[in-house]
Structure formats: structure tokens, C-alpha cells
PDB file of N, CA and C in Angstrom:
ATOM      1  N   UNK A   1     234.978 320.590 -35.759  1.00  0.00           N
ATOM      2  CA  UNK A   1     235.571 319.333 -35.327  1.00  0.00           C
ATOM      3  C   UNK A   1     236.629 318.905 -36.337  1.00  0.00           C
ATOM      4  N   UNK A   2     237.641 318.277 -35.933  1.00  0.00           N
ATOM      5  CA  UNK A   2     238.820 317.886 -36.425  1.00  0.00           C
ATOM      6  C   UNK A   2     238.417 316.679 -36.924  1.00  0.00           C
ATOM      7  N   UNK A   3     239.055 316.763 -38.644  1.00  0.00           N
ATOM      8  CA  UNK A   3     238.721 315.711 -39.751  1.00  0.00           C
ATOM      9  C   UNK A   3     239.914 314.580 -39.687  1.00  0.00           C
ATOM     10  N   UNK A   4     240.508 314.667 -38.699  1.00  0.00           N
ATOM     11  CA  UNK A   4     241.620 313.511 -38.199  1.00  0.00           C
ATOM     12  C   UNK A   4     240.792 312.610 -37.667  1.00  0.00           C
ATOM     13  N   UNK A   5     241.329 311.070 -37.971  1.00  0.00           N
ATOM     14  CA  UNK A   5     240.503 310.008 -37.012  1.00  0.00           C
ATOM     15  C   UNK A   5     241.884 309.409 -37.101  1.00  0.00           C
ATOM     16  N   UNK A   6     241.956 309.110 -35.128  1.00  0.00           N
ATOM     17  CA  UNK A   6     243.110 308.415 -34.977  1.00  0.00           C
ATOM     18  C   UNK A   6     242.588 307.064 -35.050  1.00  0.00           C
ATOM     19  N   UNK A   7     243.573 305.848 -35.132  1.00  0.00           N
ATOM     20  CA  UNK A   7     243.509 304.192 -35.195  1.00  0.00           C
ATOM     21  C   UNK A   7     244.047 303.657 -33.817  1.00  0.00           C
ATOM     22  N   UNK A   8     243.703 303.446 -32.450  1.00  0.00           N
ATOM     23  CA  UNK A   8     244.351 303.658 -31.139  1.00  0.00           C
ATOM     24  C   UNK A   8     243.867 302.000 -30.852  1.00  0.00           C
ATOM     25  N   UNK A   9     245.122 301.828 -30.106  1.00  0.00           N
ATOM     26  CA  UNK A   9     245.180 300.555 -28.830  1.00  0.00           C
ATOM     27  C   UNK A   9     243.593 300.870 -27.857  1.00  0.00           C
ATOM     28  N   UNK A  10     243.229 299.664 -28.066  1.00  0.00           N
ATOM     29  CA  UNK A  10     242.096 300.002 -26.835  1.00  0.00           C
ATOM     30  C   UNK A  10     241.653 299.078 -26.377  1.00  0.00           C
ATOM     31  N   UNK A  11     241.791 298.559 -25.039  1.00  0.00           N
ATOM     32  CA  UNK A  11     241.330 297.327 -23.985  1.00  0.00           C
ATOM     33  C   UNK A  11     241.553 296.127 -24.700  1.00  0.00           C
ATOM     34  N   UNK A  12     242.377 295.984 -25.283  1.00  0.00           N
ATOM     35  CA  UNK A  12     243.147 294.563 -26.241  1.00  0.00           C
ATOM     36  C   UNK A  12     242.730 294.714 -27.201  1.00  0.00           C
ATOM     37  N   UNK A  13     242.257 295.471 -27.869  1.00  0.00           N
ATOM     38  CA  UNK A  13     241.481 295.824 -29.190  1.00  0.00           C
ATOM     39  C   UNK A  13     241.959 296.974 -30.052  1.00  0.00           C
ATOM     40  N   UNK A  14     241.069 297.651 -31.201  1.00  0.00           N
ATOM     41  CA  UNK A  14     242.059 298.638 -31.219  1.00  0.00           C
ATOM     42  C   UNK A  14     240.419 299.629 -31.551  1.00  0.00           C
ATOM     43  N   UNK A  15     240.674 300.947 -31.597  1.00  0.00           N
ATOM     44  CA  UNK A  15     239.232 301.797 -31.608  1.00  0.00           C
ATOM     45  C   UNK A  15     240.068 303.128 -32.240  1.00  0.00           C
ATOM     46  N   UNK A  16     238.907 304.063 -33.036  1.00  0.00           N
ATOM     47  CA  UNK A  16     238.881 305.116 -33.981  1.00  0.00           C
ATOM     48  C   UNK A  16     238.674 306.140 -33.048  1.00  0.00           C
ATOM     49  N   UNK A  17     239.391 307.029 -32.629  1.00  0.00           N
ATOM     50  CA  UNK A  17     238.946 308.200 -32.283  1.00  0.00           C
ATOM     51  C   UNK A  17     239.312 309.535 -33.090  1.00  0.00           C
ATOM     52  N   UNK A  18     238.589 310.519 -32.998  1.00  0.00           N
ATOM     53  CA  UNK A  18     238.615 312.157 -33.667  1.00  0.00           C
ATOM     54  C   UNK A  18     239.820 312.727 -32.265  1.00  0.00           C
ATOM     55  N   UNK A  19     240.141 312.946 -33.723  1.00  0.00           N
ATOM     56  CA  UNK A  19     241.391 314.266 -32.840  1.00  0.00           C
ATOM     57  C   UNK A  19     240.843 315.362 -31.749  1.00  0.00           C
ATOM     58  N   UNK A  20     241.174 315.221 -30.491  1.00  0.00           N
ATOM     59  CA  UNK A  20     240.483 316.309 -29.959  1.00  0.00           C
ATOM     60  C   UNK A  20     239.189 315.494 -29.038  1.00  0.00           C
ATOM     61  N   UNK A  21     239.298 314.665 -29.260  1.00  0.00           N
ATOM     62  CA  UNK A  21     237.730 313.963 -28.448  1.00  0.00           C
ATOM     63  C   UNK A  21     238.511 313.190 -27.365  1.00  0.00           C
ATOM     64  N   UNK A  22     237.292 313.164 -26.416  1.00  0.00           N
ATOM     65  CA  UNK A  22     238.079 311.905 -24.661  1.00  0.00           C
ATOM     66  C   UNK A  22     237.762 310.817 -25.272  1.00  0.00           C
ATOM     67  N   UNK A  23     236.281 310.330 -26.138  1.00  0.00           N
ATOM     68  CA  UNK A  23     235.962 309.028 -26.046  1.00  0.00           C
ATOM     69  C   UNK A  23     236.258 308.431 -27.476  1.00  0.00           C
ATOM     70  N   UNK A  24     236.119 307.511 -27.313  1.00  0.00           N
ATOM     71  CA  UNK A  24     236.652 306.563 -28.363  1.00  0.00           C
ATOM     72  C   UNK A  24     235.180 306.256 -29.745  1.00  0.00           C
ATOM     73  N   UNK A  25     234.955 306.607 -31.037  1.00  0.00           N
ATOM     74  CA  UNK A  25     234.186 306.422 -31.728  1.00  0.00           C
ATOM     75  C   UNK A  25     233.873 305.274 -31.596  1.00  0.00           C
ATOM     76  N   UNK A  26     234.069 304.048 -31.827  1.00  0.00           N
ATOM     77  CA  UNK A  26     234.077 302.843 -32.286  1.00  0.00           C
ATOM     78  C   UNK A  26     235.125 302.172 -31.826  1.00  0.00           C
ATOM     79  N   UNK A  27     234.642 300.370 -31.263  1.00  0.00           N
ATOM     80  CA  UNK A  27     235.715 299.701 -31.105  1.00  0.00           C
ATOM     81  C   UNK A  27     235.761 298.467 -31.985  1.00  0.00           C
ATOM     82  N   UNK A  28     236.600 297.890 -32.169  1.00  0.00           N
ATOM     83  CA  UNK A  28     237.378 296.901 -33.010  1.00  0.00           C
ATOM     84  C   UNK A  28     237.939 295.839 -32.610  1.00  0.00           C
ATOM     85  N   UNK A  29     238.001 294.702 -33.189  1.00  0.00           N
ATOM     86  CA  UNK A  29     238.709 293.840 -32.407  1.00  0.00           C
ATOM     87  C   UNK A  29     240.417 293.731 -32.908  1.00  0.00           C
ATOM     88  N   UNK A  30     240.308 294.233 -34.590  1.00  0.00           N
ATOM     89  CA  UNK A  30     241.672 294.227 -35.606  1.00  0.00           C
ATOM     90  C   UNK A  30     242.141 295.240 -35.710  1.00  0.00           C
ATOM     91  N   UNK A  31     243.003 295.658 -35.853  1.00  0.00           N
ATOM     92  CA  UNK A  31     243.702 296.974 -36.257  1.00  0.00           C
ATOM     93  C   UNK A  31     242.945 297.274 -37.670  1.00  0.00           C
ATOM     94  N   UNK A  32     243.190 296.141 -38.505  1.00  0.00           N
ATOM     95  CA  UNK A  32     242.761 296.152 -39.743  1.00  0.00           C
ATOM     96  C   UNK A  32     240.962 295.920 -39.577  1.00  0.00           C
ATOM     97  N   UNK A  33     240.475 295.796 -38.912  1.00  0.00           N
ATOM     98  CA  UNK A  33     238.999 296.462 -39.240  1.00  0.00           C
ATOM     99  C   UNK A  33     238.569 297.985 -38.615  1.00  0.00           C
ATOM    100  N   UNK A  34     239.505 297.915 -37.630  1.00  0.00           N
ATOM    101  CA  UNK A  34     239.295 299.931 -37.002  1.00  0.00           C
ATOM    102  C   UNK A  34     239.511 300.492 -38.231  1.00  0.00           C
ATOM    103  N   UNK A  35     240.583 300.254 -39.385  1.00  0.00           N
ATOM    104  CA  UNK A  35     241.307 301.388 -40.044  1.00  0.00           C
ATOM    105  C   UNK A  35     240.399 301.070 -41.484  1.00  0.00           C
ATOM    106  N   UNK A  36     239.523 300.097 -41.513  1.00  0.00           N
ATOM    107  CA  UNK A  36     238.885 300.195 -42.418  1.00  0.00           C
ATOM    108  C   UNK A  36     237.693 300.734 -41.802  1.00  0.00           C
ATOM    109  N   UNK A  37     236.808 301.181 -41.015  1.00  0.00           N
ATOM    110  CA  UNK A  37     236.211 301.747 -40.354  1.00  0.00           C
ATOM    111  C   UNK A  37     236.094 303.123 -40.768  1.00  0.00           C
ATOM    112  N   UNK A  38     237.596 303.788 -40.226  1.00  0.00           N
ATOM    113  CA  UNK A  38     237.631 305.445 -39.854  1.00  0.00           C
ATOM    114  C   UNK A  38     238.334 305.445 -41.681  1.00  0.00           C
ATOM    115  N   UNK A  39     238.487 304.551 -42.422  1.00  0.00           N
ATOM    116  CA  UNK A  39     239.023 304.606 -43.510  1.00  0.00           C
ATOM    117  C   UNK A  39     237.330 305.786 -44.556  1.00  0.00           C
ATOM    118  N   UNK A  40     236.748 304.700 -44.571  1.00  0.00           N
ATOM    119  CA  UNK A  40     235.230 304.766 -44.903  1.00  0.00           C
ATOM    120  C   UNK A  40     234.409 306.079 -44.604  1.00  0.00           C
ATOM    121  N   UNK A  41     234.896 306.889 -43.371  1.00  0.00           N
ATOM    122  CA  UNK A  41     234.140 307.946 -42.245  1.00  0.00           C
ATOM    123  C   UNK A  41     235.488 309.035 -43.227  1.00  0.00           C
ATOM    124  N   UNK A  42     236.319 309.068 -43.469  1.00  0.00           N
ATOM    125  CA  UNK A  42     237.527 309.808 -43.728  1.00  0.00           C
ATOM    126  C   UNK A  42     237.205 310.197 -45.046  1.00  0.00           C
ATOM    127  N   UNK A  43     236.675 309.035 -45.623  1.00  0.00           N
ATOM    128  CA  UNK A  43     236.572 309.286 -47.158  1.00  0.00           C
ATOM    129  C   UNK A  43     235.280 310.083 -47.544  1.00  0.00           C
ATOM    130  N   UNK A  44     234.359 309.667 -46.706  1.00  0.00           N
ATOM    131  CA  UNK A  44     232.684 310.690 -46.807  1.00  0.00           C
ATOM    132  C   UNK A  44     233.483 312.224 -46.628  1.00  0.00           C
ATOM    133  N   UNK A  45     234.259 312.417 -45.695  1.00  0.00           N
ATOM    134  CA  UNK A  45     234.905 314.084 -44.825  1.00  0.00           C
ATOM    135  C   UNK A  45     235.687 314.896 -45.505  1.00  0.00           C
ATOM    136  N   UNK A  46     236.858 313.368 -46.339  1.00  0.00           N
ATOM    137  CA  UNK A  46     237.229 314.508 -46.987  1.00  0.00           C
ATOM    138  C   UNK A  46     238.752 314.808 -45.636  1.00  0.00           C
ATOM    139  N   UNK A  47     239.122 313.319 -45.059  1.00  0.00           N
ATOM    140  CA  UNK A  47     240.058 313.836 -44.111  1.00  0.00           C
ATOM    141  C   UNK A  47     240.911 312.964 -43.823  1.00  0.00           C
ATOM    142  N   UNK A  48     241.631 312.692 -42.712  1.00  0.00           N
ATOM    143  CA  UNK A  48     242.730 311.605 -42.870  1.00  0.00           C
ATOM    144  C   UNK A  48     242.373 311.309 -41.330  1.00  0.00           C
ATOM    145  N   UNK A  49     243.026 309.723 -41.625  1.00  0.00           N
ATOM    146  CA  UNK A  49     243.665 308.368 -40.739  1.00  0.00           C
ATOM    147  C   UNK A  49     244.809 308.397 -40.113  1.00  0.00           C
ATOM    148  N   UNK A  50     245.409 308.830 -38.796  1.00  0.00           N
ATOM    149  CA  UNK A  50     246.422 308.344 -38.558  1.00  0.00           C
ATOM    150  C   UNK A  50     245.933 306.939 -37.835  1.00  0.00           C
ATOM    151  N   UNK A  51     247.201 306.020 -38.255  1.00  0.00           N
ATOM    152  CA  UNK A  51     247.382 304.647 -37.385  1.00  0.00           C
ATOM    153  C   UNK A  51     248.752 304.478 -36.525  1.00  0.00           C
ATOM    154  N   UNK A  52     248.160 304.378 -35.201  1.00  0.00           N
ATOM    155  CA  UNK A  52     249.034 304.087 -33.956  1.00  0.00           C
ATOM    156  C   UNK A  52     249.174 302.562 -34.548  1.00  0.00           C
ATOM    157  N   UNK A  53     250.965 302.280 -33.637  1.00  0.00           N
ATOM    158  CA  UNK A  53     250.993 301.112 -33.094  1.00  0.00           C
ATOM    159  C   UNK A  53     250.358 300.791 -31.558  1.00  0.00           C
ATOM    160  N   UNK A  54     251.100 299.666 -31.356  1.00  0.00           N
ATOM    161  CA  UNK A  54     250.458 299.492 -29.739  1.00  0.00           C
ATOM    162  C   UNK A  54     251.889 300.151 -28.809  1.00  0.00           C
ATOM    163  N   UNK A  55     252.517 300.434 -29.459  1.00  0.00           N
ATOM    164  CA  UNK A  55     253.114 301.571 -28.486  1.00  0.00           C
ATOM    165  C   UNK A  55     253.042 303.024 -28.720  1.00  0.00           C
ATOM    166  N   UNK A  56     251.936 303.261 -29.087  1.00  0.00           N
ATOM    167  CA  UNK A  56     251.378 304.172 -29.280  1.00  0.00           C
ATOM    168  C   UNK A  56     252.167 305.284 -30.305  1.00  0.00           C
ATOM    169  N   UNK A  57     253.257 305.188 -30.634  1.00  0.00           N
ATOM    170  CA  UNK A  57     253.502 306.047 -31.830  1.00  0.00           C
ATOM    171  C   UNK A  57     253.292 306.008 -32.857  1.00  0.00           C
ATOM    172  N   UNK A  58     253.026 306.589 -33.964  1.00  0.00           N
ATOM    173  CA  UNK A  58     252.206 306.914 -35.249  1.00  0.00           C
ATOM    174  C   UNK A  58     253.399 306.021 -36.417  1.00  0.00           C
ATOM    175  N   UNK A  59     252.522 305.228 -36.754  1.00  0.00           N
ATOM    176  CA  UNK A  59     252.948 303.678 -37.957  1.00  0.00           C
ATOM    177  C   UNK A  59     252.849 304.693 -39.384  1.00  0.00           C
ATOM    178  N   UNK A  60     251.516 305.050 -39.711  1.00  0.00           N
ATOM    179  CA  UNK A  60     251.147 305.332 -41.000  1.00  0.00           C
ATOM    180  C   UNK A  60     249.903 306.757 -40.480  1.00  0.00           C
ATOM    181  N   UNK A  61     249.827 307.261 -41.770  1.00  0.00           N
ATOM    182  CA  UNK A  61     249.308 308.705 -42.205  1.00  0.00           C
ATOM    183  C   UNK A  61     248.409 308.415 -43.424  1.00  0.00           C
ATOM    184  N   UNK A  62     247.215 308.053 -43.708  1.00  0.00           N
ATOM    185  CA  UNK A  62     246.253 308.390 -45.201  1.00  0.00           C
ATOM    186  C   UNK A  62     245.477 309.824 -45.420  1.00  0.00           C
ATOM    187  N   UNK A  63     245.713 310.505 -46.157  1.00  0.00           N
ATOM    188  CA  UNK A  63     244.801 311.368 -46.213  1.00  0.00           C
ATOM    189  C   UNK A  63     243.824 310.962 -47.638  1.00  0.00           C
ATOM    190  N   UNK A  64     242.300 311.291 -47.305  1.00  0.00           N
ATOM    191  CA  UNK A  64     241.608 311.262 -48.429  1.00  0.00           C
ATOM    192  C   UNK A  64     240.781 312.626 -48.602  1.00  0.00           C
ATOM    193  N   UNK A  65     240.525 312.956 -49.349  1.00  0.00           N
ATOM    194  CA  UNK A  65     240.513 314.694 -50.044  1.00  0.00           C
ATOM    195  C   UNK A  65     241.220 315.124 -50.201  1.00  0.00           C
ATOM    196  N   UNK A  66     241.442 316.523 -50.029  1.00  0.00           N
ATOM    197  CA  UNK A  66     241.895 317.907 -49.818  1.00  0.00           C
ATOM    198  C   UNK A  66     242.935 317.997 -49.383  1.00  0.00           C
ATOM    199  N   UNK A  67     244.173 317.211 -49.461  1.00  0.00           N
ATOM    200  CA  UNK A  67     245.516 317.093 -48.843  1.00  0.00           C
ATOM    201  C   UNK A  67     246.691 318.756 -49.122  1.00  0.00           C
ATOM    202  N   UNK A  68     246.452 319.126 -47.661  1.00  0.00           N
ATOM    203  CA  UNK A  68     247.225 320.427 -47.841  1.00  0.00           C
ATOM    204  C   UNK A  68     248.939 320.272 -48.189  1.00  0.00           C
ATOM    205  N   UNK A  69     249.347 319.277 -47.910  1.00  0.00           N
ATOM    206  CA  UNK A  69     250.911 319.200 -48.164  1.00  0.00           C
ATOM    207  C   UNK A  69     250.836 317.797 -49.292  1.00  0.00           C
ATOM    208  N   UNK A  70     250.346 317.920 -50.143  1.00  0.00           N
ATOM    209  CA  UNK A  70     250.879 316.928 -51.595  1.00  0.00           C
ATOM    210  C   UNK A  70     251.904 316.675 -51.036  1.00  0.00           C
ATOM    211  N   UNK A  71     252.489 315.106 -51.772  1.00  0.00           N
ATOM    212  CA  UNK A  71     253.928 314.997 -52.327  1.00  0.00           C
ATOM    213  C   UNK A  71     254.499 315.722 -53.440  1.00  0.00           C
ATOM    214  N   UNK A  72     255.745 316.015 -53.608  1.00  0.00           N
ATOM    215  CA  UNK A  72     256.349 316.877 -54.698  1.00  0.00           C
ATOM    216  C   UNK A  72     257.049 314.918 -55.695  1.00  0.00           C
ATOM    217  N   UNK A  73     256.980 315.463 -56.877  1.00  0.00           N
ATOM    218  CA  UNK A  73     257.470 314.841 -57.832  1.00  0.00           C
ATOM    219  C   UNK A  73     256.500 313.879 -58.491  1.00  0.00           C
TER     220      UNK A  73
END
């Protein structure tokens, strides 16, 4: 299973889902409590957060562990 947890729009709310899954982990009422949520689940794994806006394209990227592409400098 894929160590991605997306941060998604969901029924006026916003909810955590795994990359690759139909259903939604967890729902939320804040953006900012979903992403502290899958923040917490990411950090036990060892994997990363993307966060949608509500138009669904990708705002922000966290990885926690094992980050295969570092920044340079």
C-alpha cells in the first residue's frame, strides 16, 4: 500500500485518503485538522501528505522519512 495520504475536498469538509484507495480514511471538518490527522499517520510510515485545494489541484507536498528526492543545497 501506498505511503501517500492525500488531504481532499469532501461533502463540505475535507478527508485523508491513501493513494490508490476509493474510500476516504477519515473525515474532517478543517483542512487544517485533516492535514494534521494524515500529518501524524505519515509520520508513524515514514511517508508523505499531499494537500489538495478545493479545486482539487495539489497546494503543498510534506514528506516525513525517507525522502527519495532531497532538496539540493
Amino acid at each position: 500500500m501506498s505511503k501517500r495520504i492525500h488531504i481532499v475536498p469532501h461533502d463540505g469538509g475535507w478527508a485523508t485518503r491513501r493513494e490508490g484507495a476509493s474510500r476516504v480514511g477519515s473525515t474532517h471538518a478543517t483542512q487544517a485538522h485533516a492535514t494534521g490527522a494524515a500529518r501524524g499517520t505519515a509520520i508513524r510510515e515514514r511517508g508523505q501528505v499531499v494537500i489538495h485545494g478545493r479545486n482539487g489541484g495539489i497546494r503543498d507536498a510534506n514528506s516525513y522519512g525517507n525522502d527519495p528526492f532531497p532538496p539540493k543545497g
